[in-house]
N, C-alpha and C. Protein backbone atom coordinates (compact mmCIF):
# COMPACT_ATOMS: atom_id res chain seq x y z
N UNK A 1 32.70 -84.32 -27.47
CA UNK A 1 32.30 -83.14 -26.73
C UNK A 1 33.54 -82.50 -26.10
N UNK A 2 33.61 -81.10 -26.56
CA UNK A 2 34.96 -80.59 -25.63
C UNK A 2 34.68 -80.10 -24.33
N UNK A 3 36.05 -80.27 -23.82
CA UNK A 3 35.69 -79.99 -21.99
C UNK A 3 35.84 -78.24 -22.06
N UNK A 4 34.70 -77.83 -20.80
CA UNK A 4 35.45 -76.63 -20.45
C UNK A 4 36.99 -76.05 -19.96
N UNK A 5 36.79 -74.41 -20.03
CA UNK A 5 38.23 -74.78 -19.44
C UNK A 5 39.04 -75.15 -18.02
N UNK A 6 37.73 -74.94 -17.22
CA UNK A 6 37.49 -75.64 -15.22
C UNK A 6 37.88 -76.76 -15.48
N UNK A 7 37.07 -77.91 -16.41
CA UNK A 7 37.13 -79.03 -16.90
C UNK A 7 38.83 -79.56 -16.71
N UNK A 8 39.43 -78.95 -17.97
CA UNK A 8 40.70 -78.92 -18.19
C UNK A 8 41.79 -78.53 -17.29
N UNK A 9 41.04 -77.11 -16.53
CA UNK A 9 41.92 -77.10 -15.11
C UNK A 9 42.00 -77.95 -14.12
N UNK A 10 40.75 -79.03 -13.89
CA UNK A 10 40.48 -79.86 -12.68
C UNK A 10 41.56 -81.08 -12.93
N UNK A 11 41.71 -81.89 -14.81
CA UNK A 11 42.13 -82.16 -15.07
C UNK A 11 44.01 -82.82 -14.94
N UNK A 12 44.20 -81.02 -15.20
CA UNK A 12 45.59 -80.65 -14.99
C UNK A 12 46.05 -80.81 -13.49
N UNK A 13 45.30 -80.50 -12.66
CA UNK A 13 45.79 -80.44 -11.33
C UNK A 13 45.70 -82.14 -10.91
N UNK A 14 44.71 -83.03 -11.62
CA UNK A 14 45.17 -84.27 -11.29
C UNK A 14 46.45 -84.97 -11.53
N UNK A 15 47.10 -84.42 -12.57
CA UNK A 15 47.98 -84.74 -13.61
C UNK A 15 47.89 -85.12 -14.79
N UNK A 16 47.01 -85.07 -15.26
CA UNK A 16 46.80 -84.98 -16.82
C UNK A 16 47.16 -83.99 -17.89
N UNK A 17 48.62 -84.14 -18.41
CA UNK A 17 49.22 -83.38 -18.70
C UNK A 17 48.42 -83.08 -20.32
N UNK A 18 48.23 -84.30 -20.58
CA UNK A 18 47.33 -83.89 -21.74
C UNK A 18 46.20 -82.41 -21.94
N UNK A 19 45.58 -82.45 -20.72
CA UNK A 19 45.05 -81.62 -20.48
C UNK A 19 45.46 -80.32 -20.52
N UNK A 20 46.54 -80.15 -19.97
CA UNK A 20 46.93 -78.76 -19.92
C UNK A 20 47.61 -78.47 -21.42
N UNK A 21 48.21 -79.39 -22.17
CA UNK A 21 48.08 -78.96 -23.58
C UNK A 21 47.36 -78.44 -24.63
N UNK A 22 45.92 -78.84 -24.35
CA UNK A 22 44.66 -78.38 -24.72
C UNK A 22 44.44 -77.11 -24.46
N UNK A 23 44.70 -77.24 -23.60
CA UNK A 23 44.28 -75.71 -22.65
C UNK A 23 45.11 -74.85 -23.10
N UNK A 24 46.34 -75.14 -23.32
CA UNK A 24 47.48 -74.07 -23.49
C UNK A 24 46.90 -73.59 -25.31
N UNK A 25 46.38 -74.49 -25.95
CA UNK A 25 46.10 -74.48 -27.13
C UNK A 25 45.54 -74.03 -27.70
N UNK A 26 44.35 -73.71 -26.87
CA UNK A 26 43.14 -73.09 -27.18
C UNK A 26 43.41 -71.48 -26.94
N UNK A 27 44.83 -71.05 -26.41
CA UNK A 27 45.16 -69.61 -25.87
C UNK A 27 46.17 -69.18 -26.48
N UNK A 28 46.93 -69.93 -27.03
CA UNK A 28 48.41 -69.82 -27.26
C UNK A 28 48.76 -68.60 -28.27
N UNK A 29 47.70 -68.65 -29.10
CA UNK A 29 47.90 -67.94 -30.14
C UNK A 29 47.81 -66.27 -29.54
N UNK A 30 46.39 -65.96 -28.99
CA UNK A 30 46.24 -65.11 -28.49
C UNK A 30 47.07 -64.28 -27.29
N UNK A 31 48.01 -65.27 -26.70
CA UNK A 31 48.68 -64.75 -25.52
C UNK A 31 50.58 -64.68 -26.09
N UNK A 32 50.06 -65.18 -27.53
CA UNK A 32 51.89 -64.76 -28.38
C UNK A 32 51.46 -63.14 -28.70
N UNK A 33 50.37 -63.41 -29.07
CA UNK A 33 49.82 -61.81 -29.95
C UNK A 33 50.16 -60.73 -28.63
N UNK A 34 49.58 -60.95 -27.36
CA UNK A 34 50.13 -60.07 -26.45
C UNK A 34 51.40 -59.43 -26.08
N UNK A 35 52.09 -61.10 -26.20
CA UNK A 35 53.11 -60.97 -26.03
C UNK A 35 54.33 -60.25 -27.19
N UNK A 36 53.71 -60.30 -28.24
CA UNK A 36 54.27 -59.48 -29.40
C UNK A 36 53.58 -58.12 -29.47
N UNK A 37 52.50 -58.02 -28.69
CA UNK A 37 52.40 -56.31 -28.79
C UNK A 37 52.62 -55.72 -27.85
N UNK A 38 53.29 -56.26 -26.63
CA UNK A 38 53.50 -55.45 -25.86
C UNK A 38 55.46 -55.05 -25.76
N UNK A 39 56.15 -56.31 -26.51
CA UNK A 39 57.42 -56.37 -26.24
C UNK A 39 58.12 -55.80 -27.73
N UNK A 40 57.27 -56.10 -28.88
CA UNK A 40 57.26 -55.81 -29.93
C UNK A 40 58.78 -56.48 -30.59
N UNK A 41 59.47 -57.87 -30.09
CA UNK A 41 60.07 -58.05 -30.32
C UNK A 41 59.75 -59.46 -30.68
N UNK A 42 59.58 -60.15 -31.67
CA UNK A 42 59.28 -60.97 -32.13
C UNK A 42 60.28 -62.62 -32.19
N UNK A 43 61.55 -62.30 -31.73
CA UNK A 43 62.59 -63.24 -31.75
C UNK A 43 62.54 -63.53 -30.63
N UNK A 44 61.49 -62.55 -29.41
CA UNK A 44 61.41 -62.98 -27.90
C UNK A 44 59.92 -63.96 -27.52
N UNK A 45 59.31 -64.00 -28.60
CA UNK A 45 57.88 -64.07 -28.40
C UNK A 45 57.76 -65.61 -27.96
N UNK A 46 58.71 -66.66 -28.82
CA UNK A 46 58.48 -67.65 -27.79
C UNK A 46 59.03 -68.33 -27.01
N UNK A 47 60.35 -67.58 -26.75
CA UNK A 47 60.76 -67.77 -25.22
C UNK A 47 59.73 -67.54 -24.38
N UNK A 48 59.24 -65.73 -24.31
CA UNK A 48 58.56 -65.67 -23.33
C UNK A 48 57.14 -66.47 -23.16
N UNK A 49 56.45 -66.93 -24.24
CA UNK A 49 55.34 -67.41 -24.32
C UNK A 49 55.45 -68.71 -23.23
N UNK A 50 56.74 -69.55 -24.16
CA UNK A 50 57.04 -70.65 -23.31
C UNK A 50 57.39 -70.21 -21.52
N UNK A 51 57.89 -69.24 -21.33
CA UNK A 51 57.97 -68.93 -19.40
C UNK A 51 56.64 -68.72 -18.98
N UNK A 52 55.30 -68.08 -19.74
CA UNK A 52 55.05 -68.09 -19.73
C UNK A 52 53.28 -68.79 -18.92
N UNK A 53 54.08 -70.17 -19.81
CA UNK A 53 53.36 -71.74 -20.12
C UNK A 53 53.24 -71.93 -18.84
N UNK A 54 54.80 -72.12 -18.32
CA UNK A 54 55.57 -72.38 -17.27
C UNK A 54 54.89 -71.70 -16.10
N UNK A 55 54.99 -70.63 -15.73
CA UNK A 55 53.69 -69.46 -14.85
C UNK A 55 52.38 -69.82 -14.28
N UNK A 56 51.55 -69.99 -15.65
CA UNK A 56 50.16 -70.67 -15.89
C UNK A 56 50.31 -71.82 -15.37
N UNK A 57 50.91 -72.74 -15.83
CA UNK A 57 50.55 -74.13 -14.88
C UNK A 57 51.27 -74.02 -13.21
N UNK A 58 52.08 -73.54 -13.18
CA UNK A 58 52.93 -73.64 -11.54
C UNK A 58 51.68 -72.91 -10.67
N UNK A 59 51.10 -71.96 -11.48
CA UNK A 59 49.85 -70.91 -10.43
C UNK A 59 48.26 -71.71 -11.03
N UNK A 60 48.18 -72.66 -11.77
CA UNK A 60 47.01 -73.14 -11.68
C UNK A 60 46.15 -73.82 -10.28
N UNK A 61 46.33 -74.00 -9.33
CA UNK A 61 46.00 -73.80 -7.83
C UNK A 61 45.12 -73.09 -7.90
N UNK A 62 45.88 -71.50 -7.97
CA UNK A 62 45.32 -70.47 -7.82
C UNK A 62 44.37 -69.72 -8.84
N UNK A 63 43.83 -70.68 -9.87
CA UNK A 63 43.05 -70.09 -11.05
C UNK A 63 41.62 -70.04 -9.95
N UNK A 64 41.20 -68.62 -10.04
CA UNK A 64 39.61 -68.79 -9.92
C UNK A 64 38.39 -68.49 -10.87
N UNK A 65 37.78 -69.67 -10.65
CA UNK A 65 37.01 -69.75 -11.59
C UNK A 65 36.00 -68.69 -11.65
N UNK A 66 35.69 -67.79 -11.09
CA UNK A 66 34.90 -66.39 -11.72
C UNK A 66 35.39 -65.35 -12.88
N UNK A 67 36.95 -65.61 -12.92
CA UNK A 67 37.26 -65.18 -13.70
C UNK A 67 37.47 -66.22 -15.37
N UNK A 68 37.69 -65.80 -16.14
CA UNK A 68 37.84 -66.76 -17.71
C UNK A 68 38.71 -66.95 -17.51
N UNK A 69 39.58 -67.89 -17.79
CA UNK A 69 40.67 -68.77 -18.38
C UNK A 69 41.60 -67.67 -18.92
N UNK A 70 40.52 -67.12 -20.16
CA UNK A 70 41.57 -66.19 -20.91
C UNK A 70 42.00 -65.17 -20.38
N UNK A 71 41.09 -64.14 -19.43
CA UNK A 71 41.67 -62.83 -18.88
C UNK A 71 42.74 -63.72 -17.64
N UNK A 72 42.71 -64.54 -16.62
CA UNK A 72 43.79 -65.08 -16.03
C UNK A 72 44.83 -65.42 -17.02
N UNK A 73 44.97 -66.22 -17.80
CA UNK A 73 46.35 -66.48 -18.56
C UNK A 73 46.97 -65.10 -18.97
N UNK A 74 46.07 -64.14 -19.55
CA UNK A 74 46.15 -62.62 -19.85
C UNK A 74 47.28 -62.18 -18.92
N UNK A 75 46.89 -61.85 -18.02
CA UNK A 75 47.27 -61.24 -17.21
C UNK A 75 48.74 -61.90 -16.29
N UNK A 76 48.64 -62.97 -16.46
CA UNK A 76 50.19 -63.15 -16.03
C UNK A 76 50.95 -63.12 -17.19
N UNK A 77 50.76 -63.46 -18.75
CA UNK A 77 51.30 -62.95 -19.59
C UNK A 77 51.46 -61.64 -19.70
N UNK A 78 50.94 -60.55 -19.49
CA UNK A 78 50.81 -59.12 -19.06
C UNK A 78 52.06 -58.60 -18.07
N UNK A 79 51.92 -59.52 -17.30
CA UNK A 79 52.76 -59.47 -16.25
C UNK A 79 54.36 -59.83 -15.94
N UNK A 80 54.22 -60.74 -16.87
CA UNK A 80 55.69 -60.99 -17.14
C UNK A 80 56.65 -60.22 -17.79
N UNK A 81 55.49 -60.31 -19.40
CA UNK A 81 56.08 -59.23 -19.81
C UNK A 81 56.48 -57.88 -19.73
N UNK A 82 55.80 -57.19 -18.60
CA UNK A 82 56.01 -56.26 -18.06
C UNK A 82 57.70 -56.77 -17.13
N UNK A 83 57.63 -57.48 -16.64
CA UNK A 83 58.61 -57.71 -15.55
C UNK A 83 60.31 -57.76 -16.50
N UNK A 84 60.04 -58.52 -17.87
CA UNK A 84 61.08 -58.26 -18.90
C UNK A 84 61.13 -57.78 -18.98
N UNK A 85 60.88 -56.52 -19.43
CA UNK A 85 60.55 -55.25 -20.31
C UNK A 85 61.75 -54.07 -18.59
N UNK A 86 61.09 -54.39 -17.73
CA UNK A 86 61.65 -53.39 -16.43
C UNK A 86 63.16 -53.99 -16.24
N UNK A 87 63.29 -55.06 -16.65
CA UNK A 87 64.86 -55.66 -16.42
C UNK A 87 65.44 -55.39 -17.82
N UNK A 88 65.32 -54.62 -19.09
CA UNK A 88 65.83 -55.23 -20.20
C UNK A 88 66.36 -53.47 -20.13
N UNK A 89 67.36 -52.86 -21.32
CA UNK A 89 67.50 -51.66 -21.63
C UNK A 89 66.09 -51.52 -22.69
N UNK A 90 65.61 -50.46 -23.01
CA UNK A 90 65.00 -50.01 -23.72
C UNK A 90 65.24 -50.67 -25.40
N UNK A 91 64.30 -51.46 -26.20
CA UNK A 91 64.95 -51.46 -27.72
C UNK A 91 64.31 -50.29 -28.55
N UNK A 92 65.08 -50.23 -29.37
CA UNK A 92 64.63 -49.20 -30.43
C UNK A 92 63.22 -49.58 -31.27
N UNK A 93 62.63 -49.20 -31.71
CA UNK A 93 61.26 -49.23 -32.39
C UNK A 93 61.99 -49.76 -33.85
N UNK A 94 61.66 -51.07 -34.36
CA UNK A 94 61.85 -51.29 -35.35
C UNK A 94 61.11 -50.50 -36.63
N UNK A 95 61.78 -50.49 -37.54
CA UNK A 95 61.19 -49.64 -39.00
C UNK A 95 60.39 -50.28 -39.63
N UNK A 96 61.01 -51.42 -39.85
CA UNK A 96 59.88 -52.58 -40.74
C UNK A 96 59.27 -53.61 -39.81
N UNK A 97 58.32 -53.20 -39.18
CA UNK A 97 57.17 -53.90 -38.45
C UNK A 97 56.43 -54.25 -38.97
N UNK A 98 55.62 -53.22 -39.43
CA UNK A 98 54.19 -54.03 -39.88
C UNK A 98 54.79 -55.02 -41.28
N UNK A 99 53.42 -55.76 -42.01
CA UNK A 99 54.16 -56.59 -43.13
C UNK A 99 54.18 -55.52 -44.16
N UNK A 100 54.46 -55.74 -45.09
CA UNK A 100 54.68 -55.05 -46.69
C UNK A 100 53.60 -55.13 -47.53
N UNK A 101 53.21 -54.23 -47.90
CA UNK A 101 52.08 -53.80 -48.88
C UNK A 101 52.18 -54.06 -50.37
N UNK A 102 52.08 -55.50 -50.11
CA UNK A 102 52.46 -55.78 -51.70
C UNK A 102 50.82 -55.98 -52.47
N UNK A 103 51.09 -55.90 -53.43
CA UNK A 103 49.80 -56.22 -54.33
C UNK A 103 49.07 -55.03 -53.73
N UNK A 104 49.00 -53.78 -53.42
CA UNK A 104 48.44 -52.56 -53.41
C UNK A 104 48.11 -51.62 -54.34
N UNK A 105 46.99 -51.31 -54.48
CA UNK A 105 47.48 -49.94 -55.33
C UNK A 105 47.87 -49.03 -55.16
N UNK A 106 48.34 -48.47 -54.05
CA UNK A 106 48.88 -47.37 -53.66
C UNK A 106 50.00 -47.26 -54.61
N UNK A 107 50.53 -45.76 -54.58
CA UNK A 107 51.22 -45.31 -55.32
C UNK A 107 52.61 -45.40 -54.55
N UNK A 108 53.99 -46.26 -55.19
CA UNK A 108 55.15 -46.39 -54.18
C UNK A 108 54.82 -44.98 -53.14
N UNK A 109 54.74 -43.68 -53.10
CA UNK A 109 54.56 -42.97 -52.44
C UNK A 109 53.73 -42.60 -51.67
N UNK A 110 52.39 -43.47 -51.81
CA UNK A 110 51.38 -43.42 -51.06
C UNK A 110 51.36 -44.47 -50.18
N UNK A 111 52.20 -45.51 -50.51
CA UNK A 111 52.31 -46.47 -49.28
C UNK A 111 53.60 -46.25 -48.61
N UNK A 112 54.50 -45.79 -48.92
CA UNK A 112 55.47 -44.93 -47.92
C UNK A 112 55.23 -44.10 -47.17
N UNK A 113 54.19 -43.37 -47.48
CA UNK A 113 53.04 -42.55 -46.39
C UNK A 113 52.88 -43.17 -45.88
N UNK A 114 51.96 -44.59 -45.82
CA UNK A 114 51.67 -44.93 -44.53
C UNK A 114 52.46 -45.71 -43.98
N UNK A 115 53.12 -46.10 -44.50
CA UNK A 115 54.56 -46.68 -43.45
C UNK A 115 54.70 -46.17 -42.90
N UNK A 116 54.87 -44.81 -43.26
CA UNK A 116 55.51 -43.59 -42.41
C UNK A 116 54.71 -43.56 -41.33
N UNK A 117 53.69 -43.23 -41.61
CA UNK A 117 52.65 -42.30 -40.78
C UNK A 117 52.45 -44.08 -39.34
N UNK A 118 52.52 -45.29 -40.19
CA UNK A 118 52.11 -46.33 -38.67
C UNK A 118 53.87 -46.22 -38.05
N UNK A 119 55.04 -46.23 -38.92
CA UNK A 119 56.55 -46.34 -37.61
C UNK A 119 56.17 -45.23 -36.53
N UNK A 120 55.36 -43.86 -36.91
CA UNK A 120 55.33 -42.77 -36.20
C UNK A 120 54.38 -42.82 -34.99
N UNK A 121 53.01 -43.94 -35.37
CA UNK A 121 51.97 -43.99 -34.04
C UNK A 121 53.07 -45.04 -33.78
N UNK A 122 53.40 -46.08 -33.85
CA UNK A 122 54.26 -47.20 -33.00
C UNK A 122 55.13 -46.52 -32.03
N UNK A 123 56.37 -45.44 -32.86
CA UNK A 123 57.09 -44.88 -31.90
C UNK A 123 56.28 -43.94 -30.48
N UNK A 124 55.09 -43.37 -31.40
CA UNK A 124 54.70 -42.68 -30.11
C UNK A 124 54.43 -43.49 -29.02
N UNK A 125 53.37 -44.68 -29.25
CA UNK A 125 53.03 -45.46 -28.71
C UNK A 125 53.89 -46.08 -27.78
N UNK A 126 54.97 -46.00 -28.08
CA UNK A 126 55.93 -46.65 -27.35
C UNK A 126 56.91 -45.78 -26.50
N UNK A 127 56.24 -44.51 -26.53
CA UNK A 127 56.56 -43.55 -25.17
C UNK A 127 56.09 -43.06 -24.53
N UNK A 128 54.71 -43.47 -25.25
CA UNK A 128 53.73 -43.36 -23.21
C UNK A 128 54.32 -44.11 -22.07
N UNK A 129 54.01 -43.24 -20.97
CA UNK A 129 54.18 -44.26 -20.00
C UNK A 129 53.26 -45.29 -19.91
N UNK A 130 54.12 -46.16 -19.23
CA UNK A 130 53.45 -47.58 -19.29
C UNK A 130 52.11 -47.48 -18.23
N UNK A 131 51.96 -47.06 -17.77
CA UNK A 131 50.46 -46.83 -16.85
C UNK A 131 48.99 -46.77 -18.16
N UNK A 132 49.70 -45.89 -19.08
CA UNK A 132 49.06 -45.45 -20.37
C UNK A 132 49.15 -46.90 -21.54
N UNK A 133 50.02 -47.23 -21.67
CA UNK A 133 50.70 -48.03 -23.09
C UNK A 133 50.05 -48.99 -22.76
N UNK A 134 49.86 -49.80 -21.79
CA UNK A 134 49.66 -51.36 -21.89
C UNK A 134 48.05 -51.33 -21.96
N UNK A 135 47.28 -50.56 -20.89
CA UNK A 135 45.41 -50.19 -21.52
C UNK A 135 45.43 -50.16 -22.95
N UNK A 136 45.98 -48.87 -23.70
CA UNK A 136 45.84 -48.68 -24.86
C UNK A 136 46.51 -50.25 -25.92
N UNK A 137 47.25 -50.55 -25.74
CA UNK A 137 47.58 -52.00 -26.40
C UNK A 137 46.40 -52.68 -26.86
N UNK A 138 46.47 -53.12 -25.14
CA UNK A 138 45.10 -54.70 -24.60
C UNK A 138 43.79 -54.41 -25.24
N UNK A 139 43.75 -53.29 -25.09
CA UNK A 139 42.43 -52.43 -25.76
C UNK A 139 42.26 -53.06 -27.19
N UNK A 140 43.17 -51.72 -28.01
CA UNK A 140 43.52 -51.72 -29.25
C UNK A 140 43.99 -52.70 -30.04
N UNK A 141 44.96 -52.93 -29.54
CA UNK A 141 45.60 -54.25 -30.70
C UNK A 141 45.60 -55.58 -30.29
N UNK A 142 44.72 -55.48 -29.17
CA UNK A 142 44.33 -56.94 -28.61
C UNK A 142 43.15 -57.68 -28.21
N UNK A 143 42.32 -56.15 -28.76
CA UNK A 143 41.20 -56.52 -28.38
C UNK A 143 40.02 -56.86 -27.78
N UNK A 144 41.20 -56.62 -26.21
CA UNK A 144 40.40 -56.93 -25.06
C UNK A 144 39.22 -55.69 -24.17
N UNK A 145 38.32 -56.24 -24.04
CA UNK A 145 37.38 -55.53 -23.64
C UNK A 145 37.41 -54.90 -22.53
N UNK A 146 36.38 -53.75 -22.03
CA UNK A 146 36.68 -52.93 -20.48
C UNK A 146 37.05 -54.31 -19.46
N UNK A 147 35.75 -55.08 -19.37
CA UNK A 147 35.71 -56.22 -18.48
C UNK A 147 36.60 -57.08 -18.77
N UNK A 148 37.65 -57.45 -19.70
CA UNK A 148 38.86 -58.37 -19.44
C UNK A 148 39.75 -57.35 -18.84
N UNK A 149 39.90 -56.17 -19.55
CA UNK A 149 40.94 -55.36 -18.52
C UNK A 149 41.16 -55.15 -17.37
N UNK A 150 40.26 -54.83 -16.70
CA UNK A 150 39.67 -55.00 -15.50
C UNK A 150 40.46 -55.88 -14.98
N UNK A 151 39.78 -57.51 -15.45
CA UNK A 151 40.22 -58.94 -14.48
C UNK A 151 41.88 -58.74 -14.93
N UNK A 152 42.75 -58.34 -16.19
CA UNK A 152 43.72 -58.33 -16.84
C UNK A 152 44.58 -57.52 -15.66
N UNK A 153 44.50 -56.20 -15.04
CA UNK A 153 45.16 -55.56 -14.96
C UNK A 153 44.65 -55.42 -13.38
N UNK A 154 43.59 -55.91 -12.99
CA UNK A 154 43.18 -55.55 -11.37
C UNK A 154 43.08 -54.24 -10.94
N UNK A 155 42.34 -53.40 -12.34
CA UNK A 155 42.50 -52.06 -11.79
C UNK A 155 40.97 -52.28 -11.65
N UNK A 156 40.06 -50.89 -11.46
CA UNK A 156 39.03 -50.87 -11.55
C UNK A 156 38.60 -50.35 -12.83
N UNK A 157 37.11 -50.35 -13.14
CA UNK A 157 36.64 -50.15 -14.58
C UNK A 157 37.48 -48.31 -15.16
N UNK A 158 37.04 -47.90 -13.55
CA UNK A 158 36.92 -46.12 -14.26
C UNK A 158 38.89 -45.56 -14.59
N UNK A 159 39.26 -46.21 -13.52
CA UNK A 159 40.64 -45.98 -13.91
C UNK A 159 41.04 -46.66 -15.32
N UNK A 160 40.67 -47.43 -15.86
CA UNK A 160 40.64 -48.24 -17.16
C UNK A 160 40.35 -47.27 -18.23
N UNK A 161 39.18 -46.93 -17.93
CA UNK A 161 38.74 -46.38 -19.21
C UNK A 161 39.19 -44.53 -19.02
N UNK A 162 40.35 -43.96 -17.93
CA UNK A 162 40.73 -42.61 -17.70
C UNK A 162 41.71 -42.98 -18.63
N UNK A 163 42.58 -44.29 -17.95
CA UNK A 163 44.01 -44.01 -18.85
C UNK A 163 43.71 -44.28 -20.45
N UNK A 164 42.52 -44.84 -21.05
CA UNK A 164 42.75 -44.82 -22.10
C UNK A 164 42.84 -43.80 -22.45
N UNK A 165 41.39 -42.80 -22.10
CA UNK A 165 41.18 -41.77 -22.77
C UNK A 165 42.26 -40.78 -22.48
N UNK A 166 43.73 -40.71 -21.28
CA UNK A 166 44.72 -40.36 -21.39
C UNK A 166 45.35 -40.35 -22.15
N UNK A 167 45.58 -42.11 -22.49
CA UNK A 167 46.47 -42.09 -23.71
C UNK A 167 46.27 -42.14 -25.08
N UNK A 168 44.98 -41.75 -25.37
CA UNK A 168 44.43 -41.07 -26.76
C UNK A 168 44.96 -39.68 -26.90
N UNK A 169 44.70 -38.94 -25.80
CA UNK A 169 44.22 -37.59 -25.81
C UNK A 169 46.33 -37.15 -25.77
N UNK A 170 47.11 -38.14 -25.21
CA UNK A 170 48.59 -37.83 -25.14
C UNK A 170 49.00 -38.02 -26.67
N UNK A 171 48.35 -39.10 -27.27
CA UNK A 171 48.78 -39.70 -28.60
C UNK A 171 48.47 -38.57 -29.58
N UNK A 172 46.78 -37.65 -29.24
CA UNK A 172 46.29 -37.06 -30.49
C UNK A 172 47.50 -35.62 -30.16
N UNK A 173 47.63 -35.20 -28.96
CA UNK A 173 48.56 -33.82 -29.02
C UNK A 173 50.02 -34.12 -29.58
N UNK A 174 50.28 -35.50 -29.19
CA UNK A 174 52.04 -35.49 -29.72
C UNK A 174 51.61 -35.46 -31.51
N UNK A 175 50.83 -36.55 -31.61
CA UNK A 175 50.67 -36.57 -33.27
C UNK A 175 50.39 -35.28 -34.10
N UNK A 176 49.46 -34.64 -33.44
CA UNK A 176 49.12 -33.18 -34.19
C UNK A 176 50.76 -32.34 -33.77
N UNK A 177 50.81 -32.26 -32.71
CA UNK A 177 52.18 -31.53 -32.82
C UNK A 177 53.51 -31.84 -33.98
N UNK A 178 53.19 -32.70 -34.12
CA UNK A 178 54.75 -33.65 -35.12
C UNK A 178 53.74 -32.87 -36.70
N UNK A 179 52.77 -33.23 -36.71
CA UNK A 179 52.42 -32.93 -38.27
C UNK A 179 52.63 -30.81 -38.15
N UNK A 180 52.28 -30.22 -36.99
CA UNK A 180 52.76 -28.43 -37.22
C UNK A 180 54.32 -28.72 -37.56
N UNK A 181 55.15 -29.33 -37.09
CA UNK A 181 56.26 -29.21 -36.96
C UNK A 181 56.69 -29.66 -38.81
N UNK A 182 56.07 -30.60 -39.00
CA UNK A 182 56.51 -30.95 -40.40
C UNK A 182 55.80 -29.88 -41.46
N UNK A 183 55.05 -28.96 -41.38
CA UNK A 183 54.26 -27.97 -41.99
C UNK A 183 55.38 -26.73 -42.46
């Protein structure tokens, strides 16, 4: 029978380190994925994951249990990475991000289109302001729901769901603008 994750927290705070391996295990994957979509740098992903680790257990004390496991680990992963990101210079938007479209049928030129067309939402994406960028992420490429955002980010629901629809509505004018410009 597996333990919850209170279970595993009550655990950990006895010293059962075992425990908190479990725990870290059952998240790990999901809180690299954050951590790779928000830093988009992949050679950083498990350093920071691992400071991360480090975070989560030093503030397990302070886990409360009304909230999930996952939106708490969330959110100081959220948080960190934010805190890198404000100490680092800016990196450039890599070209070859996504993977390669092999075994496609697209036409070499029809999948250079969309290469094209995802380096171009990435770059935009990656000049919203961050008030905007990190909702739209957690959302989008992470999945997370109004109610993890919420516990994720300690905002309230309606400010949650303004900046998304901010940073749609910033994304759809820059994007339509770039395609008049290429016309």
């Amino acid at each position: 029978m597996s333990l919850s994750d209170f279970e595993l927290i009550k655990l950990c705070l006895t010293g059962k380190d075992d425990a908190f391996t479990e725990l870290i295990g059952r998240y790990k994957y999901n809180l690299a994925k954050v951590i790779y979509n928000l830093t988009r740098n992949r050679d950083e992903v498990n350093d920071l994951l691992q400071e991360v680790f480090i975070k989560i257990y030093k503030s397990l004390r302070q886990y409360n249990p009304e909230h999930t496991f996952a939106a708490w680990s969330t959110r100081i992963a959220v948080n960190h990475c934010l805190d890198q990101l404000r100490r680092q210079k800016p990196l450039p938007v890599p070209l070859e991000d996504s993977p390669k479209l092999h075994g496609n049928s697209d036409s070499p030129e029809e999948a250079y289109l969309k290469e094209e067309s995802r380096r171009i939402l990435r770059q935009t994406v990656e000049e919203l302001p961050e008030k905007y960028r990190i909702p739209l992420i957690l959302y989008h490429q992470n999945g997370l729901s109004y109610q993890e955002m919420v516990t994720v980010l300690g905002l309230p629901l309606t400010i949650i769901k303004n900046r998304l629809y901010r940073a749609r509505l910033i994304l759809r004018e820059k994007l339509t603008a770039g395609k008049e410009v290429l016309r």
